[in-house]
Protein backbone atom coordinates (compact mmCIF):
# COMPACT_ATOMS: atom_id res chain seq x y z
CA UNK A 1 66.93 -20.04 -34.41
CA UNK A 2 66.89 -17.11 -32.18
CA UNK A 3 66.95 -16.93 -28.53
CA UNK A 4 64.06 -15.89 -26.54
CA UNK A 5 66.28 -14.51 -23.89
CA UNK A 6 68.48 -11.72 -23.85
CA UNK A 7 71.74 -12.76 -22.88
CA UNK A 8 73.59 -9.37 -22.61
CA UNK A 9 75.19 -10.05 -19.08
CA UNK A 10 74.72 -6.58 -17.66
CA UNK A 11 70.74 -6.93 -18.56
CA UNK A 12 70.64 -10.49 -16.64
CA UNK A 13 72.87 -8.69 -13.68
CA UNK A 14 70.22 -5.83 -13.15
CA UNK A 15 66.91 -8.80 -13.63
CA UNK A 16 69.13 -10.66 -10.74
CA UNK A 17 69.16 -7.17 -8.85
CA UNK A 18 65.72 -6.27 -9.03
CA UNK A 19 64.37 -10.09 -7.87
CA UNK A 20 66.94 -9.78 -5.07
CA UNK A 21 65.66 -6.35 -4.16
CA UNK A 22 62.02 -7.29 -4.84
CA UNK A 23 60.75 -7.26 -0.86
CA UNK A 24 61.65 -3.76 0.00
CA UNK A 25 61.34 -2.36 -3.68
CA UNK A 26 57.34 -3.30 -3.41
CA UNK A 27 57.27 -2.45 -0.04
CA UNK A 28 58.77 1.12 -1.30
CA UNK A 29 56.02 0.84 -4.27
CA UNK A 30 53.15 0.17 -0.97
CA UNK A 31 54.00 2.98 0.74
CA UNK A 32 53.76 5.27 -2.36
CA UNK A 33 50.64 3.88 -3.13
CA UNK A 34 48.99 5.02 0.73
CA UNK A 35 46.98 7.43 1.19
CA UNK A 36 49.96 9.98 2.82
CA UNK A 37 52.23 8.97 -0.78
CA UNK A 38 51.24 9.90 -4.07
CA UNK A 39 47.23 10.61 -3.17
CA UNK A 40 47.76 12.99 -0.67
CA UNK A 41 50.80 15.00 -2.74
CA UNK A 42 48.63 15.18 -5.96
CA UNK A 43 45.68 16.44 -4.28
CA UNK A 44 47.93 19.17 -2.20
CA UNK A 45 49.06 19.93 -5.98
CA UNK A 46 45.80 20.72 -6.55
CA UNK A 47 44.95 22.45 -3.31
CA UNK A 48 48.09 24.76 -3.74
CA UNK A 49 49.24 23.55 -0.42
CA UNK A 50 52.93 24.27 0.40
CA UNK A 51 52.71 20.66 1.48
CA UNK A 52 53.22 19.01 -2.09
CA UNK A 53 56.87 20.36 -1.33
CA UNK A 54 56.31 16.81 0.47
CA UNK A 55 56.68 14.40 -2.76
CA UNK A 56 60.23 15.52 -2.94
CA UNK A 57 61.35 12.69 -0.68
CA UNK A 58 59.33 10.29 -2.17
CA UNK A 59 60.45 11.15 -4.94
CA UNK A 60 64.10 10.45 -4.14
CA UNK A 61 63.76 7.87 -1.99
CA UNK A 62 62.49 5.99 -5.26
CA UNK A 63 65.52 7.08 -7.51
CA UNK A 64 67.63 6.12 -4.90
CA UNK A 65 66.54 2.52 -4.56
CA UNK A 66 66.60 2.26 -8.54
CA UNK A 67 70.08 3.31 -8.68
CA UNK A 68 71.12 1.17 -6.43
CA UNK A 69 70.07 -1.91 -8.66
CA UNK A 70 72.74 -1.05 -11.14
CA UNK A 71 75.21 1.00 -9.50
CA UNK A 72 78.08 0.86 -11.78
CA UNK A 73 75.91 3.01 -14.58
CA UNK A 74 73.98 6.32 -14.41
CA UNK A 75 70.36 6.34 -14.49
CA UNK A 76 69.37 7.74 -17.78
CA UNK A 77 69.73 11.75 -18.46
CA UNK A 78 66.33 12.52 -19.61
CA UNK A 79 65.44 11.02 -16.00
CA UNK A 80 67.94 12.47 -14.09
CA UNK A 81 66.83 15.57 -15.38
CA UNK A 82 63.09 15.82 -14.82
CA UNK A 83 64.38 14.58 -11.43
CA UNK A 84 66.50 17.51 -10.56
CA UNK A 85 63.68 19.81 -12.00
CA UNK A 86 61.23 18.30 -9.62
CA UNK A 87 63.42 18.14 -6.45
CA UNK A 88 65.76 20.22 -3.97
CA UNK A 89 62.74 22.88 -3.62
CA UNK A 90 61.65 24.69 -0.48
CA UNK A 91 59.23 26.36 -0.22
CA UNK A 92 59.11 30.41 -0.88
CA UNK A 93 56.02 32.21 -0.60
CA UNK A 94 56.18 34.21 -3.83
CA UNK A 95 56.12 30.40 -5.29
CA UNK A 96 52.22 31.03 -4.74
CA UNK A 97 52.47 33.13 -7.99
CA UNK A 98 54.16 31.29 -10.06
CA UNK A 99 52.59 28.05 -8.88
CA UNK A 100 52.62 25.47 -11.66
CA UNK A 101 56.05 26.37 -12.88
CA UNK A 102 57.68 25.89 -9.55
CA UNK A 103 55.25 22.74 -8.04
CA UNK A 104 54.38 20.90 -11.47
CA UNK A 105 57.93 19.30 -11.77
CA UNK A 106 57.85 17.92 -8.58
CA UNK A 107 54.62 15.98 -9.38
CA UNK A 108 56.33 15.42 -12.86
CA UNK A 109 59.39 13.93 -11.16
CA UNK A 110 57.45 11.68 -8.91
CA UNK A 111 55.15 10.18 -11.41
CA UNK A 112 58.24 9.21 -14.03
CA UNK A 113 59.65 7.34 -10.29
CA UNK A 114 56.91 5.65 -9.67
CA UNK A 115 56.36 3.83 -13.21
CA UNK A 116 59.58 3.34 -13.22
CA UNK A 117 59.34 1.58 -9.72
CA UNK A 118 56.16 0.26 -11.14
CA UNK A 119 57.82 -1.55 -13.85
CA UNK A 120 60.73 -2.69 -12.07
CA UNK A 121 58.67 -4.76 -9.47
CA UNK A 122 55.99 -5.87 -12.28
CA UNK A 123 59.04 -7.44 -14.40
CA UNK A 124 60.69 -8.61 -11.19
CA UNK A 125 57.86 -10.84 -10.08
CA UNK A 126 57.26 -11.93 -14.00
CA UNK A 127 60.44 -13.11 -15.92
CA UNK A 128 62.74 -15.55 -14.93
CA UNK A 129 65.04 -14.33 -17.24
CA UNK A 130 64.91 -11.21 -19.38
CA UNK A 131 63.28 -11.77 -22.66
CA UNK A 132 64.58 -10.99 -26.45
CA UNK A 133 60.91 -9.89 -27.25
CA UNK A 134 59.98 -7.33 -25.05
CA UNK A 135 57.02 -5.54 -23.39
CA UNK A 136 57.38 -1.61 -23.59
CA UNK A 137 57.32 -1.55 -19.67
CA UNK A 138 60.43 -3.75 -19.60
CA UNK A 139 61.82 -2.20 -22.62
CA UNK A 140 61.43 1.44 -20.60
CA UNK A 141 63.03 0.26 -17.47
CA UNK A 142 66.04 -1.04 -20.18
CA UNK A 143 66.13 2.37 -21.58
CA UNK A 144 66.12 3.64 -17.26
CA UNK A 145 69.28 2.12 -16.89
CA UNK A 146 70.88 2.69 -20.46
CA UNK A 147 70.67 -0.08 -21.51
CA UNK A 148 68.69 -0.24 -24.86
């Protein structure tokens, strides 16, 4: 009979992580969720105000505090990449003409944090131990941290 747990000990380390991590990863997840987080950067998107330039530190700040639940391991490349595609930007005023190309990865970069931030605290406050048979949020935060 099979288990219902995964027992790879790295997976079980990074569960053990996140739930001790849990307070200040929601509270991370809150604050992105305000009005001055992730509503107010899309919309300035939108508006084509140099302000989106903004998200970059949210942005950051969140790959920051997932890295540090597994710090013996890069985050995964894909990731890392639309990260560094959608930060380290300042703001240029011939980036008015070429508008999406330059601001569109930073609201790229920010959303792939956040559900990965998301899915971190959602699994966090749900398993007690990290299941064989997985969701595809769980399975995506595996797949964050290279392992699946």
């Amino acid at each position: 009979m099979e288990s219902d747990e995964d027992r790879r000990p790295e997976v079980g380390r990074l569960l053990a992580a996140i739930k001790a991590n849990l307070p200040s990863l929601e509270t991370l997840l809150a604050t992105l969720d305000e009005h001055w987080g992730l509503e107010d950067g899309f919309y300035r998107f939108y508006h084509q105000s140099f302000k989106v330039y903004g998200v970059q530190p949210l942005t950051t700040g969140i790959v920051d505090a997932l890295a540090a639940l597994r710090p013996e391991a890069p985050l995964n490349q894909w990731f890392l990449a639309i990260v560094a595609e959608g930060t380290g930007k300042h703001f240029e005023q011939d980036h008015n003409r070429v508008w999406l190309s330059v601001t569109r990865p930073m609201v790229e970069a920010l959303f792939h944090a956040r559900y990965f931030l998301q899915m971190v605290c959602k699994y966090g406050r749900e398993f007690e131990a990290p299941p064989a048979a997985m969701p595809s949020g769980w399975a995506a935060v595996l797949y964050l941290f290279n392992l699946r």
